[in-house]
C-alpha atoms as a PDB file:
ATOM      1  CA  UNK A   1      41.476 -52.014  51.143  1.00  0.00           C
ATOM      2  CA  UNK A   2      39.321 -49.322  50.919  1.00  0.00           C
ATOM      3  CA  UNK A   3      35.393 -50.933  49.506  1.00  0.00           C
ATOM      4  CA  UNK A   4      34.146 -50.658  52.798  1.00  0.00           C
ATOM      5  CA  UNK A   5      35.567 -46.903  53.820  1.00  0.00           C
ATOM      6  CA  UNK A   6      32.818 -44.226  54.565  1.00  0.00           C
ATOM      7  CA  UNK A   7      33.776 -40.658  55.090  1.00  0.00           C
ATOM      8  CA  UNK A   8      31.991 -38.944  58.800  1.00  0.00           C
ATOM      9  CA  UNK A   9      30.178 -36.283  57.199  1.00  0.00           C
ATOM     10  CA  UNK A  10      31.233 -33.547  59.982  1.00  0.00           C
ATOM     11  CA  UNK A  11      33.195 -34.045  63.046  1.00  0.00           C
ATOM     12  CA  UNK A  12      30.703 -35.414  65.695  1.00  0.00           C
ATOM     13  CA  UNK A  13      29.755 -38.061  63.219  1.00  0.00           C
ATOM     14  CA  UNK A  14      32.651 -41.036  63.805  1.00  0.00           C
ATOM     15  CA  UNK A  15      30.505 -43.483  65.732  1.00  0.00           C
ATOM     16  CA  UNK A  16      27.650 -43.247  63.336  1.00  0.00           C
ATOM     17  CA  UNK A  17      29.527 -43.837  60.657  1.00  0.00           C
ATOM     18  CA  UNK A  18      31.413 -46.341  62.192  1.00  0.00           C
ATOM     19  CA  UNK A  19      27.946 -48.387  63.054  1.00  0.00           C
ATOM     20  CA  UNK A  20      27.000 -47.403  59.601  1.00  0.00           C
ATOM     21  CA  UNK A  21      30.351 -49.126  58.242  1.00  0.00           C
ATOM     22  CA  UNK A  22      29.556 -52.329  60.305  1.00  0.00           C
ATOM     23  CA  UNK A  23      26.246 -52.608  59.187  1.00  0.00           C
ATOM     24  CA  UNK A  24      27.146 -51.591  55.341  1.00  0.00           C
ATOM     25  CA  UNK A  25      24.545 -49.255  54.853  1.00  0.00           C
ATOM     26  CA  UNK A  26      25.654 -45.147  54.010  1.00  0.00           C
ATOM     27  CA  UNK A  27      25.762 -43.233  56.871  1.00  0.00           C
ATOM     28  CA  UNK A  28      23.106 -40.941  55.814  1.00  0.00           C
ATOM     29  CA  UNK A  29      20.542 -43.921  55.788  1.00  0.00           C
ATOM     30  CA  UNK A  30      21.790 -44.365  59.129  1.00  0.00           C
ATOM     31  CA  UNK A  31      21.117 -40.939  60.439  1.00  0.00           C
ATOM     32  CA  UNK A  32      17.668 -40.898  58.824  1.00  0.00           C
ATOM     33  CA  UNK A  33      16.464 -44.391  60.523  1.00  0.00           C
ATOM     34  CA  UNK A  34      17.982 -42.542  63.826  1.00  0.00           C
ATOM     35  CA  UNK A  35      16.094 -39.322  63.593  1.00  0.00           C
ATOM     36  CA  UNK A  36      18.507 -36.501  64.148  1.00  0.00           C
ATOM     37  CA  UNK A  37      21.821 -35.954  62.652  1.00  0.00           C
ATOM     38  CA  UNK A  38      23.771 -34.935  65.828  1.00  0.00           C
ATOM     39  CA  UNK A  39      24.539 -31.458  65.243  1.00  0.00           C
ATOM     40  CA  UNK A  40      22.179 -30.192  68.205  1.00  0.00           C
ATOM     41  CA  UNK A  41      24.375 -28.046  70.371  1.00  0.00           C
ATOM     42  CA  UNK A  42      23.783 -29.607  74.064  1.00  0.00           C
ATOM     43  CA  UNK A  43      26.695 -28.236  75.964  1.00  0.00           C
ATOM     44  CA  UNK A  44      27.161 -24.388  74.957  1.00  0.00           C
ATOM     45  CA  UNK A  45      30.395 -24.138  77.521  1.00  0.00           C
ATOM     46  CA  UNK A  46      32.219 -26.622  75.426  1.00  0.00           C
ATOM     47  CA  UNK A  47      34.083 -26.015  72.283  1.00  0.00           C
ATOM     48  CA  UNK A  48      33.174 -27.969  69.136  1.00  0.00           C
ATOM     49  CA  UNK A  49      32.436 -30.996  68.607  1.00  0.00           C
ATOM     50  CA  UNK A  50      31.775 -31.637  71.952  1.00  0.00           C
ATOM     51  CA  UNK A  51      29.430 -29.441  72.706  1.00  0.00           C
ATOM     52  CA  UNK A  52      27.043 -31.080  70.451  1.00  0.00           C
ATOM     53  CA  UNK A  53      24.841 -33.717  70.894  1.00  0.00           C
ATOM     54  CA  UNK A  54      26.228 -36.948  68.458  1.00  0.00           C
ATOM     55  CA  UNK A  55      25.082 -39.796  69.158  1.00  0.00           C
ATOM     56  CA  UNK A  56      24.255 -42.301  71.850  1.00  0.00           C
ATOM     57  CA  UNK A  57      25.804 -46.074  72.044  1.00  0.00           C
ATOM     58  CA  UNK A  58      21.712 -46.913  72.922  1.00  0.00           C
ATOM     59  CA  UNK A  59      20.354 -45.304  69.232  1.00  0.00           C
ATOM     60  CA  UNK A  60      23.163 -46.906  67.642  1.00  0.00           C
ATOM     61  CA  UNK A  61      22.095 -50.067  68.958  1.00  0.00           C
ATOM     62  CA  UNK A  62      18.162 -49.844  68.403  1.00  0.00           C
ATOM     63  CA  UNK A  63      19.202 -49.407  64.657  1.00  0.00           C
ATOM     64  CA  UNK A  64      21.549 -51.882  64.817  1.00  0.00           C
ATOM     65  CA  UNK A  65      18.091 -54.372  65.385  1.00  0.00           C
ATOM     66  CA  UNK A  66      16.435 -52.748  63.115  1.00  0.00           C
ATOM     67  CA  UNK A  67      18.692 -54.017  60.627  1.00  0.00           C
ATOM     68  CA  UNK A  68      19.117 -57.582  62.127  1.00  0.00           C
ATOM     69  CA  UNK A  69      21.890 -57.313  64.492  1.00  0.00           C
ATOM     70  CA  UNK A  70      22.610 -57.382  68.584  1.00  0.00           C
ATOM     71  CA  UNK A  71      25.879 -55.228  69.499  1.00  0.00           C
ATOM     72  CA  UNK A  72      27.748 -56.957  72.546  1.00  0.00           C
ATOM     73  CA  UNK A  73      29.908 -54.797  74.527  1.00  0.00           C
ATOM     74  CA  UNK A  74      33.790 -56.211  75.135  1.00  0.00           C
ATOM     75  CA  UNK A  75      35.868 -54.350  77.487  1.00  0.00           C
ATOM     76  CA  UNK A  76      39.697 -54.203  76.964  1.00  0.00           C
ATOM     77  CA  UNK A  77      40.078 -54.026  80.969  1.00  0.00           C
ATOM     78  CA  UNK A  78      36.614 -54.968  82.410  1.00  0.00           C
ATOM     79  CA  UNK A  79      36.395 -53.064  86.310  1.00  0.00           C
ATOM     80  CA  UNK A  80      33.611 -52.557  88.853  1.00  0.00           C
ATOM     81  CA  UNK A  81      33.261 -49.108  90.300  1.00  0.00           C
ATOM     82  CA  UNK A  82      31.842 -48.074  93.206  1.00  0.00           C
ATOM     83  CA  UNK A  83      28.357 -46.004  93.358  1.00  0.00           C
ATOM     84  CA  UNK A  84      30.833 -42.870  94.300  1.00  0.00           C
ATOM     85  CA  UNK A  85      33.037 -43.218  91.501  1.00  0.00           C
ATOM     86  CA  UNK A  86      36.089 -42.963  93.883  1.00  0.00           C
ATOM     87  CA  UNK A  87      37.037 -46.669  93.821  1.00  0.00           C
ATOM     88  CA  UNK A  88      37.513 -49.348  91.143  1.00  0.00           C
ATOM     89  CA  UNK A  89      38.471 -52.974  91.250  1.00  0.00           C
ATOM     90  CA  UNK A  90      39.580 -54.559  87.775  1.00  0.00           C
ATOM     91  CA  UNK A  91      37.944 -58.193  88.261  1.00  0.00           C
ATOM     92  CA  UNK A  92      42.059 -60.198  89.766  1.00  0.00           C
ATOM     93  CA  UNK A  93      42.644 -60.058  85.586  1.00  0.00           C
ATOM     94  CA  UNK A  94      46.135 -59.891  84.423  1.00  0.00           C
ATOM     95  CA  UNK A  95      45.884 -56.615  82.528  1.00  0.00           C
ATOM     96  CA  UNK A  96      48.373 -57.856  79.902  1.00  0.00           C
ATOM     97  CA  UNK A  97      46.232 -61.174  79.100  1.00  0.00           C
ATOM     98  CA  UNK A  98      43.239 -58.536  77.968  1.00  0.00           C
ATOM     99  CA  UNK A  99      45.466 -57.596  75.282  1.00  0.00           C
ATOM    100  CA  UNK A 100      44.823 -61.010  73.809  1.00  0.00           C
ATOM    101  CA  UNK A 101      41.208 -61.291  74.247  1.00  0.00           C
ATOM    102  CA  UNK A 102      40.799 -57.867  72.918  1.00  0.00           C
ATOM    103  CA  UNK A 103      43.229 -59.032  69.612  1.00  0.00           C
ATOM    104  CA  UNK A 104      41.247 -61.943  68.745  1.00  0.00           C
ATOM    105  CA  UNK A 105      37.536 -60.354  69.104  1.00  0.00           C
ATOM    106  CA  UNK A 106      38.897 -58.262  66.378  1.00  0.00           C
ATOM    107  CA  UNK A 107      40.643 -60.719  64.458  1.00  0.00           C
ATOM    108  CA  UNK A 108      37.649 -63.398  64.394  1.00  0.00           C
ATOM    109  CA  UNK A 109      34.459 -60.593  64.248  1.00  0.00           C
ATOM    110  CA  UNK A 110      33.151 -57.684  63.285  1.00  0.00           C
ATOM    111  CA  UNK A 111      31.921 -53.817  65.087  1.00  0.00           C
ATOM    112  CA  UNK A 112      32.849 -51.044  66.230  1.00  0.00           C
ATOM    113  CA  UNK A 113      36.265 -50.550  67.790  1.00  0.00           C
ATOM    114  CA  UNK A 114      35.953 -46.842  70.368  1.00  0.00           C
ATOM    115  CA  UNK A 115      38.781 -45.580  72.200  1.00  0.00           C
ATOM    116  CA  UNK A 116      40.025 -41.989  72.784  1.00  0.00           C
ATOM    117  CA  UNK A 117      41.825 -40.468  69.824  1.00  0.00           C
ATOM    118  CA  UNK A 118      43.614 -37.089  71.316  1.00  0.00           C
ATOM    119  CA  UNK A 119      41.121 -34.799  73.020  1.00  0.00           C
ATOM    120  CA  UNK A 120      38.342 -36.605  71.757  1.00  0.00           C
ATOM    121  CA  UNK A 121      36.255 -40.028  71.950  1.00  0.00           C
ATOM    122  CA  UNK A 122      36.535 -41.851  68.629  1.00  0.00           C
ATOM    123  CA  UNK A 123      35.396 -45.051  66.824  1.00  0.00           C
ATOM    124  CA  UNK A 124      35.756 -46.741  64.068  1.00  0.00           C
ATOM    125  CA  UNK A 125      34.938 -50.238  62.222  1.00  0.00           C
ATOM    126  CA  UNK A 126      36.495 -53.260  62.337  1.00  0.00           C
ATOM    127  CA  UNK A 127      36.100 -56.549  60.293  1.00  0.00           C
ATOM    128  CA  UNK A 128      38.074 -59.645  60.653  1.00  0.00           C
ATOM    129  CA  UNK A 129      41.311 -57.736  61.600  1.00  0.00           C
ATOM    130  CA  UNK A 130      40.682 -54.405  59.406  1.00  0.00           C
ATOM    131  CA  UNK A 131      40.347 -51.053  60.516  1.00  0.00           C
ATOM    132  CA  UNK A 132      37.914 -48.702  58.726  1.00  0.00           C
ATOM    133  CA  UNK A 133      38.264 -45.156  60.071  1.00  0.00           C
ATOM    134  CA  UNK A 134      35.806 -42.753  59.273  1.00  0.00           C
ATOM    135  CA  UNK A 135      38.500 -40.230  59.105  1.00  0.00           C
ATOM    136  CA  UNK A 136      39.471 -41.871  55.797  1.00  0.00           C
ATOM    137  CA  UNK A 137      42.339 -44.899  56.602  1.00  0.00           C
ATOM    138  CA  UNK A 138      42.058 -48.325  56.379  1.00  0.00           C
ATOM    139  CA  UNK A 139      44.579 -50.711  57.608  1.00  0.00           C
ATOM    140  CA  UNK A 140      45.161 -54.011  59.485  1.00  0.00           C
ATOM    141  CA  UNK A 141      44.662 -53.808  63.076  1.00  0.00           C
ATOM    142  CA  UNK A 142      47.501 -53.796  65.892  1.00  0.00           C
ATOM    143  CA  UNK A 143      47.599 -51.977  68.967  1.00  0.00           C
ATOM    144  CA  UNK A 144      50.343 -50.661  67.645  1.00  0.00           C
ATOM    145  CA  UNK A 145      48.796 -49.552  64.335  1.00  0.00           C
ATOM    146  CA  UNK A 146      45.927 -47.964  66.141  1.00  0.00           C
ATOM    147  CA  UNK A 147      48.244 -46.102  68.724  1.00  0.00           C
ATOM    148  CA  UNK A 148      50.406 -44.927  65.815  1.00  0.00           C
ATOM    149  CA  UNK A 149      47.341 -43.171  64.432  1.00  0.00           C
ATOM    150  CA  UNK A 150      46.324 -41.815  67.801  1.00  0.00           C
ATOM    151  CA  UNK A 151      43.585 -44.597  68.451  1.00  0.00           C
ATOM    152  CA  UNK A 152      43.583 -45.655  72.128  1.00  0.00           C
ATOM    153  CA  UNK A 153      40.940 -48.420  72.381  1.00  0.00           C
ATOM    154  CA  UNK A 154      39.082 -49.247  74.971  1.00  0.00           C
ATOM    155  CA  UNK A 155      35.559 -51.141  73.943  1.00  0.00           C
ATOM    156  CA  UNK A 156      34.402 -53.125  71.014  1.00  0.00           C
ATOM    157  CA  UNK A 157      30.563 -53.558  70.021  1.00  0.00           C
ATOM    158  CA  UNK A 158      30.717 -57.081  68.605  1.00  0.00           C
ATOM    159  CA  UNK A 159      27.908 -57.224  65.777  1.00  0.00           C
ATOM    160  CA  UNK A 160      26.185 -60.696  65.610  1.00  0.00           C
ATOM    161  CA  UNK A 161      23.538 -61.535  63.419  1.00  0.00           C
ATOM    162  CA  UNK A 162      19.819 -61.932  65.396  1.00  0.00           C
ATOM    163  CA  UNK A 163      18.411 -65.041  64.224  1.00  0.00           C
END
């Protein structure tokens, strides 16, 4: 299960190499077509990786069109907030009905899967109910596969083809 499996090449490299995965090109073509490789440290306070600069959901996507393909964020529990940040509202959805939705995007397409892994923000790559983790596992998705590994997901970028 492993033809599709790219490596990150450090450790502030998952969601480029996730996009890279999605879009089956290596991850160092990726980087190159981006312009940077991530490593710029941004936050000096902050212990590594986060204190350096990765890479932004809005490159990720301008490549993604460069190579033919709109990214369409999914929510797992969609929510308004207010301008303050103090208050949310989560849309009247049933919270355990998302589950579903949320299943069957990744069953029936193909993207980037991000959620918080530990301390950290992580993605990875999904196609038709496979997980590619740039941390070097593949496996079929679950929640419960994901949560066993430590993935808590949260968004998908749905890849679709720009005709």
């Amino acid at each position: 299960m492993t033809p599709n499996l790219q490596i990150k090449p450090n450790q502030w490299s998952c969601s480029v190499t996730a996009f890279a995965m999605a879009l089956r090109v290596p991850v160092a073509e990726l980087i190159k077509k981006i312009g940077h490789d991530g490593s710029q440290i941004v936050f000096p306070a902050l212990e590594d990786p986060m204190c350096r600069r990765g890479f932004h959901s809005q490159e990720l996507i301008r490549a993604a069109w460069q190579y033919g393909f709109t990214c369409t964020p999914i929510e797992l529990f969609p929510q308004l907030e207010s301008t303050c940040g103090k208050y949310t509202y989560t849309l009247g959805i049933d919270r355990s009905k998302c589950w579903d939705g949320f299943t069957a995007n990744i069953d029936t397409t193909f993207g980037v899967l991000e959620g918080r892994s530990g301390r950290w923000n992580h993605a990875v790559h999904y196609r038709y109910g496979v997980i590619w983790d740039p941390d070097g596992d593949s496996y079929f998705y679950s929640r419960q596969a994901c949560e066993d590994r430590g993935l808590f997901g949260n968004r998908l970028w749905v890849f679709t083809t720009i005709l």
